[in-house]
C-alpha atoms as a PDB file:
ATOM      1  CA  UNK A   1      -6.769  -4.042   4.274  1.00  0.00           C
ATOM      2  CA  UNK A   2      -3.406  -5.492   4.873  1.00  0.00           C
ATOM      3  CA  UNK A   3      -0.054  -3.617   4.483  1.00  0.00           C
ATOM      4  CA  UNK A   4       2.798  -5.722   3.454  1.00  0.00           C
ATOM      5  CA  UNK A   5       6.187  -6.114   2.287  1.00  0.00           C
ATOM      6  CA  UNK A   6       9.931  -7.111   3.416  1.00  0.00           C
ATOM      7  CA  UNK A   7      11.415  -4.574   6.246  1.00  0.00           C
ATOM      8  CA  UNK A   8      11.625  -0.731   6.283  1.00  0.00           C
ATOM      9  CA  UNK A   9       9.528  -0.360   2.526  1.00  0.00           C
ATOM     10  CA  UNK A  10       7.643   2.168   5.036  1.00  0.00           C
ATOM     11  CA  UNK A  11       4.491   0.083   5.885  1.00  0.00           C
ATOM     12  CA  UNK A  12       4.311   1.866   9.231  1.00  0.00           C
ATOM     13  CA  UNK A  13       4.669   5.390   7.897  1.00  0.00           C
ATOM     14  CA  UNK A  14       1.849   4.557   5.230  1.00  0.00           C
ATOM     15  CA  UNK A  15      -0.428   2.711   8.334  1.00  0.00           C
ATOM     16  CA  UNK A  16       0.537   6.239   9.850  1.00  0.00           C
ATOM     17  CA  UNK A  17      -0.624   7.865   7.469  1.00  0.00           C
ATOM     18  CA  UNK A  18      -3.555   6.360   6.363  1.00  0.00           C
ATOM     19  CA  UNK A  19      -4.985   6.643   9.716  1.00  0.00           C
ATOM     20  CA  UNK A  20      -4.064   9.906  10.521  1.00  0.00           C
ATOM     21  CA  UNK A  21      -2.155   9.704  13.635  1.00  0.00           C
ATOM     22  CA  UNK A  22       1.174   7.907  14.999  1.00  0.00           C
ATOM     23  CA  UNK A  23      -0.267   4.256  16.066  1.00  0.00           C
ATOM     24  CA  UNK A  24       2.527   2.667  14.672  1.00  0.00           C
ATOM     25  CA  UNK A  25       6.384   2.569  15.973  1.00  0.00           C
ATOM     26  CA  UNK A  26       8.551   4.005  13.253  1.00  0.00           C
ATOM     27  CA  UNK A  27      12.670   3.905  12.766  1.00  0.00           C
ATOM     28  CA  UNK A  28      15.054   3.280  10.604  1.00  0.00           C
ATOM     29  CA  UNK A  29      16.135   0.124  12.046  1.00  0.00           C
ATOM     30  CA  UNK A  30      14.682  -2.674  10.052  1.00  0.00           C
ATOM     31  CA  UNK A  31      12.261  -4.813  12.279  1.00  0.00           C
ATOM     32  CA  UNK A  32      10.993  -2.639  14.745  1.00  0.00           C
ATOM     33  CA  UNK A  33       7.139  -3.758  13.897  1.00  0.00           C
ATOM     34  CA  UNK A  34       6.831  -7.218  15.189  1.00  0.00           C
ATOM     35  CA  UNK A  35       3.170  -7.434  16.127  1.00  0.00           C
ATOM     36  CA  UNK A  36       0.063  -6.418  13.819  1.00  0.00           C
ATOM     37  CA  UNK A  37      -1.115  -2.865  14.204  1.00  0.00           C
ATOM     38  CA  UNK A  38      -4.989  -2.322  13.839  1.00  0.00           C
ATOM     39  CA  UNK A  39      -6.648   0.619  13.176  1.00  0.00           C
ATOM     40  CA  UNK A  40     -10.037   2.280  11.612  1.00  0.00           C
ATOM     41  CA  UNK A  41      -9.281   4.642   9.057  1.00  0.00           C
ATOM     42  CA  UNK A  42     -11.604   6.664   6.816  1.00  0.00           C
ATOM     43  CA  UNK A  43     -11.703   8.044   3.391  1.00  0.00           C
ATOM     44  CA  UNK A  44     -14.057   9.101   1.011  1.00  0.00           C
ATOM     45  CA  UNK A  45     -16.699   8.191   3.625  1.00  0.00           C
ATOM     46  CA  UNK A  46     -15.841   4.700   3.967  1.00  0.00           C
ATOM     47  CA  UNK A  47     -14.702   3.427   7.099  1.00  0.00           C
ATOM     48  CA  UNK A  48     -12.490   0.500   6.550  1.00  0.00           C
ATOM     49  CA  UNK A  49     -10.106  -1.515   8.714  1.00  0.00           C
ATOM     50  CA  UNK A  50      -6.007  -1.335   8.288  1.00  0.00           C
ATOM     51  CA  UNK A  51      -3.574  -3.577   9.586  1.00  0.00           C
ATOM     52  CA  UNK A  52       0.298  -2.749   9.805  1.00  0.00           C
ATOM     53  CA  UNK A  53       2.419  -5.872   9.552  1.00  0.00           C
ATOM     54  CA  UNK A  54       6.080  -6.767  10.259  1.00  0.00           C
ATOM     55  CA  UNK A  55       8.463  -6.640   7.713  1.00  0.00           C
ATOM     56  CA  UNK A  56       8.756 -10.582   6.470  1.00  0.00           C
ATOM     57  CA  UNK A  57      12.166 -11.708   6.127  1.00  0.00           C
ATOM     58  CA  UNK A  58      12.499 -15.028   4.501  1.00  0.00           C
ATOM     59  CA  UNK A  59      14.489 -18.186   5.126  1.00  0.00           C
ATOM     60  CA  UNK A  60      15.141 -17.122   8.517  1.00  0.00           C
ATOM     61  CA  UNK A  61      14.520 -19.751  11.381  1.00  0.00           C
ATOM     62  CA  UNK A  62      15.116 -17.425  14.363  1.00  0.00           C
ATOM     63  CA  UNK A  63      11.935 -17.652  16.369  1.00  0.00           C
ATOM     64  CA  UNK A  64      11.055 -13.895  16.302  1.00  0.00           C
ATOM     65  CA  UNK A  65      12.010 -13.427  12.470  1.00  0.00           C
ATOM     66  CA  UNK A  66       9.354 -16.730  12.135  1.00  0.00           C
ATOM     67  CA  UNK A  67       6.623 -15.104  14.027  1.00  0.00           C
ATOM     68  CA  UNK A  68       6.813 -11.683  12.686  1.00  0.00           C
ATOM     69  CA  UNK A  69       6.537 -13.945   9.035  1.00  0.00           C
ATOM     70  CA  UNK A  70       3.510 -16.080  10.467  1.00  0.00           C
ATOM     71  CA  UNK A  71       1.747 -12.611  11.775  1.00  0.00           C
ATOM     72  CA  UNK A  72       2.279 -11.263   8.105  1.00  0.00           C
ATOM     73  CA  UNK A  73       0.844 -14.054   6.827  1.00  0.00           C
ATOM     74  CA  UNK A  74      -2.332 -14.412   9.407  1.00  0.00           C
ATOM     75  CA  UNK A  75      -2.992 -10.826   8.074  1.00  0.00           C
ATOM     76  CA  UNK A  76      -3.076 -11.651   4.252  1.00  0.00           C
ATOM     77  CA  UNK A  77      -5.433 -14.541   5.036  1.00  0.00           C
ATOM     78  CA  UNK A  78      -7.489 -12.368   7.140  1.00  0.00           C
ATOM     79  CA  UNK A  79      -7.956  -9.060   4.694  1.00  0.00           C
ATOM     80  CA  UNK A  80     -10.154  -8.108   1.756  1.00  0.00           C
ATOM     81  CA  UNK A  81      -7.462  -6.220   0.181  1.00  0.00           C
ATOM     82  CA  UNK A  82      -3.716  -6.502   0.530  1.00  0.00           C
ATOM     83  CA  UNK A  83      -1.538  -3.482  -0.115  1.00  0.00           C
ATOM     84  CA  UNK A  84       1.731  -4.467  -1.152  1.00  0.00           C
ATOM     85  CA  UNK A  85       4.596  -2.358  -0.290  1.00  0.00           C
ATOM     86  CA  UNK A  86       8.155  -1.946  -2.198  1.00  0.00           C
ATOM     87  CA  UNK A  87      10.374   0.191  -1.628  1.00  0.00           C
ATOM     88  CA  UNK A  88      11.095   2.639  -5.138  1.00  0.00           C
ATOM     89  CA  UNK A  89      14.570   3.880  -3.672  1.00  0.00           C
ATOM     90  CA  UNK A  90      15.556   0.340  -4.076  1.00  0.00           C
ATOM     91  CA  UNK A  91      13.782  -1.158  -7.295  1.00  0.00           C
ATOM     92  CA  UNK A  92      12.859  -5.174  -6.989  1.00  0.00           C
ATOM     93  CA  UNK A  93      14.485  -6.681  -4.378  1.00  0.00           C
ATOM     94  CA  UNK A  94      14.194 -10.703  -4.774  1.00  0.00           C
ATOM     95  CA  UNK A  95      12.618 -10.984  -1.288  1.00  0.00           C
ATOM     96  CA  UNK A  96       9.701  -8.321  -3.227  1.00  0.00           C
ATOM     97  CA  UNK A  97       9.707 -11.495  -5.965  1.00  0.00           C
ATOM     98  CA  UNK A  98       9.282 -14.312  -3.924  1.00  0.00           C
ATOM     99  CA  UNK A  99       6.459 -12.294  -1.747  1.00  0.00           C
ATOM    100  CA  UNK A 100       5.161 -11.357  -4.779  1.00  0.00           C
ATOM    101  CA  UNK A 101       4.762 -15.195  -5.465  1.00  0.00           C
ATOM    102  CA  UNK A 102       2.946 -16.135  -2.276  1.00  0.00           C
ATOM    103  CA  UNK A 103       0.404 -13.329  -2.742  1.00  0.00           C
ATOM    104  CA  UNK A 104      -0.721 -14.111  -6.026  1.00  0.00           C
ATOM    105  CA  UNK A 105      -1.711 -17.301  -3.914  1.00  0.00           C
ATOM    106  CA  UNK A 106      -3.278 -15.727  -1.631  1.00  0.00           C
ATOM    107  CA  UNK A 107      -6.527 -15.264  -4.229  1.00  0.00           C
ATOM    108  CA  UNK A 108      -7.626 -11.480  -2.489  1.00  0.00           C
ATOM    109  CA  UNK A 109      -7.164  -8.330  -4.856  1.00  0.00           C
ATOM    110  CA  UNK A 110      -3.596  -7.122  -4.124  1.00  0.00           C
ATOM    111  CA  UNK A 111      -2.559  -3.491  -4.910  1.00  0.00           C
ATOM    112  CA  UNK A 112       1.257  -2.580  -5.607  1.00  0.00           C
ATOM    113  CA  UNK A 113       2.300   0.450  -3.775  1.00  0.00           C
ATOM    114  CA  UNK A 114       5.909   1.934  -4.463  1.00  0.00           C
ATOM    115  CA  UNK A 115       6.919   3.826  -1.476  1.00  0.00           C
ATOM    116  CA  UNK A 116       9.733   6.695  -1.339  1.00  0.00           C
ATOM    117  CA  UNK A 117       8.829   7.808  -4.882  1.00  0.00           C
ATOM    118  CA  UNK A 118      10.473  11.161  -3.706  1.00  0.00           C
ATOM    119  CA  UNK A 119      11.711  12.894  -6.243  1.00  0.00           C
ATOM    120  CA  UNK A 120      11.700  12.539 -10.176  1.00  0.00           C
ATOM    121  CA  UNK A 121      13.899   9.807 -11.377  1.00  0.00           C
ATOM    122  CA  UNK A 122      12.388   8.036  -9.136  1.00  0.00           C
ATOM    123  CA  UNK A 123       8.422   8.798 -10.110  1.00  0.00           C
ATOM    124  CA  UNK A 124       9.808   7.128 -13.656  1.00  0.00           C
ATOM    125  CA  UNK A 125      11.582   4.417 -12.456  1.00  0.00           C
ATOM    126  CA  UNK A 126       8.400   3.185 -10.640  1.00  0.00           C
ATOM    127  CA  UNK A 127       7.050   1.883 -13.097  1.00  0.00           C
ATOM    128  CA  UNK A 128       9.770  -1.151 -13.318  1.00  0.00           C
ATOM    129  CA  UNK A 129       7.843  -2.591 -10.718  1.00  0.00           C
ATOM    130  CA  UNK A 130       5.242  -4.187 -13.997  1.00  0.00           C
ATOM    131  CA  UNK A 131       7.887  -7.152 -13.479  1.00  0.00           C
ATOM    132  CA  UNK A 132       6.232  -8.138 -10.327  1.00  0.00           C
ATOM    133  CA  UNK A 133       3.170  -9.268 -12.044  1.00  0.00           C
ATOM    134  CA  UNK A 134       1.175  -7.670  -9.396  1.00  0.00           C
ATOM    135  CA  UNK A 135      -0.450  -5.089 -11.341  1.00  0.00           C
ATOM    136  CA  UNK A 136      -0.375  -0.936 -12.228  1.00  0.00           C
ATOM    137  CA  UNK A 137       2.439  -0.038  -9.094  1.00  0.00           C
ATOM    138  CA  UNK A 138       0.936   2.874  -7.528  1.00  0.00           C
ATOM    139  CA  UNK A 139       3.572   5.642  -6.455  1.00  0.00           C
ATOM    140  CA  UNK A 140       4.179   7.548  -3.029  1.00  0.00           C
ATOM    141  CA  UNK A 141       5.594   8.996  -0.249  1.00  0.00           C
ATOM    142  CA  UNK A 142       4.353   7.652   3.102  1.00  0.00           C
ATOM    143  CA  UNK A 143       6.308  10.883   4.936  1.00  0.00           C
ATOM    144  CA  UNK A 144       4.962  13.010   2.666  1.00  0.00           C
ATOM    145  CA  UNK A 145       1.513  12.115   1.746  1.00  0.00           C
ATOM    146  CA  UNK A 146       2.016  12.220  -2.128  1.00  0.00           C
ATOM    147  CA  UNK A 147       0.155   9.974  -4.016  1.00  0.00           C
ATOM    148  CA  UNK A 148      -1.358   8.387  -0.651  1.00  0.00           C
ATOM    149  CA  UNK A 149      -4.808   9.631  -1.874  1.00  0.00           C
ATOM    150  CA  UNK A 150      -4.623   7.887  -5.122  1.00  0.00           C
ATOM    151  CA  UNK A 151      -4.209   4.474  -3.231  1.00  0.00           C
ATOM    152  CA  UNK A 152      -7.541   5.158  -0.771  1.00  0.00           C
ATOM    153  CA  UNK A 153      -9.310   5.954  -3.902  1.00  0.00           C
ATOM    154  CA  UNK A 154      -8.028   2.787  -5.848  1.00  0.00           C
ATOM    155  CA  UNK A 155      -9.095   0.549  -2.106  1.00  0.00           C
ATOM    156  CA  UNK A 156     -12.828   2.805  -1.614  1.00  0.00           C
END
């Protein structure tokens, strides 16, 4: 499974989270996962594998921006399942449009997960994220847990 999605949607924090420790480098600074994280998780009583990605940021030409996008990519290509991360304090960004484009190519199963679905108006709002085309977007909260089992279920 790969975990992916433009900076700070809390990919790390879920990776964190799914595995069950702190692999991952998290901060509120966007871009502070550059490399691919790997990690075995379990659930259910499957073991699968979980790869934390780089937030992509698109159009940009510096070299690290490029390889952070080209690691993100290598990961998609490589994975059974892609989790797709947006961020629900936000709603659609156009960067979560355009990566919603290149996934659709990327012919693997692809679930939507809405991150920092905190609170109630947000829990409703999630559900603007149909427009991506993706599929049912699955809330949570990567800090707190909530709705992080309903995703493992959805992947096992």
């Amino acid at each position: 499974m790969a975990v992916v999605g433009r900076p700070n949607v809390g990919k790390s924090t879920f990776f964190n989270r799914v595995v069950g420790r702190r692999i991952a480098i998290v901060d509120d600074a966007p871009g502070v996962t550059r490399d691919r994280n790997f990690a075995v998780a379990d659930w259910a009583g499957h073991s699968f594998y979980i790869v934390d990605t780089g937030g992509v940021i698109e159009g940009s030409d510096e070299p690290l921006d490029r390889a952070v996008r080209e690691q993100a990519l290598a990961a998609v290509q490589e994975a059974d399942v892609i989790v797709f991360m947006v961020d629900g304090k936000d709603g659609i960004h156009p960067l979560d449009e355009r990566l919603a484009e290149v996934l659709r190519t990327s012919e693997r199963p692809i679930l939507l997960v809405v991150n920092k679905v905190d609170n109630l108006p947000r829990e409703m709002a999630h559900h603007d994220f149909w427009a991506l085309g993706i599929g049912e977007p699955h809330p949570v909260s990567a800090i707190s847990g909530k709705g992080s089992g309903d995703v493992l279920d959805a992947l096992v």
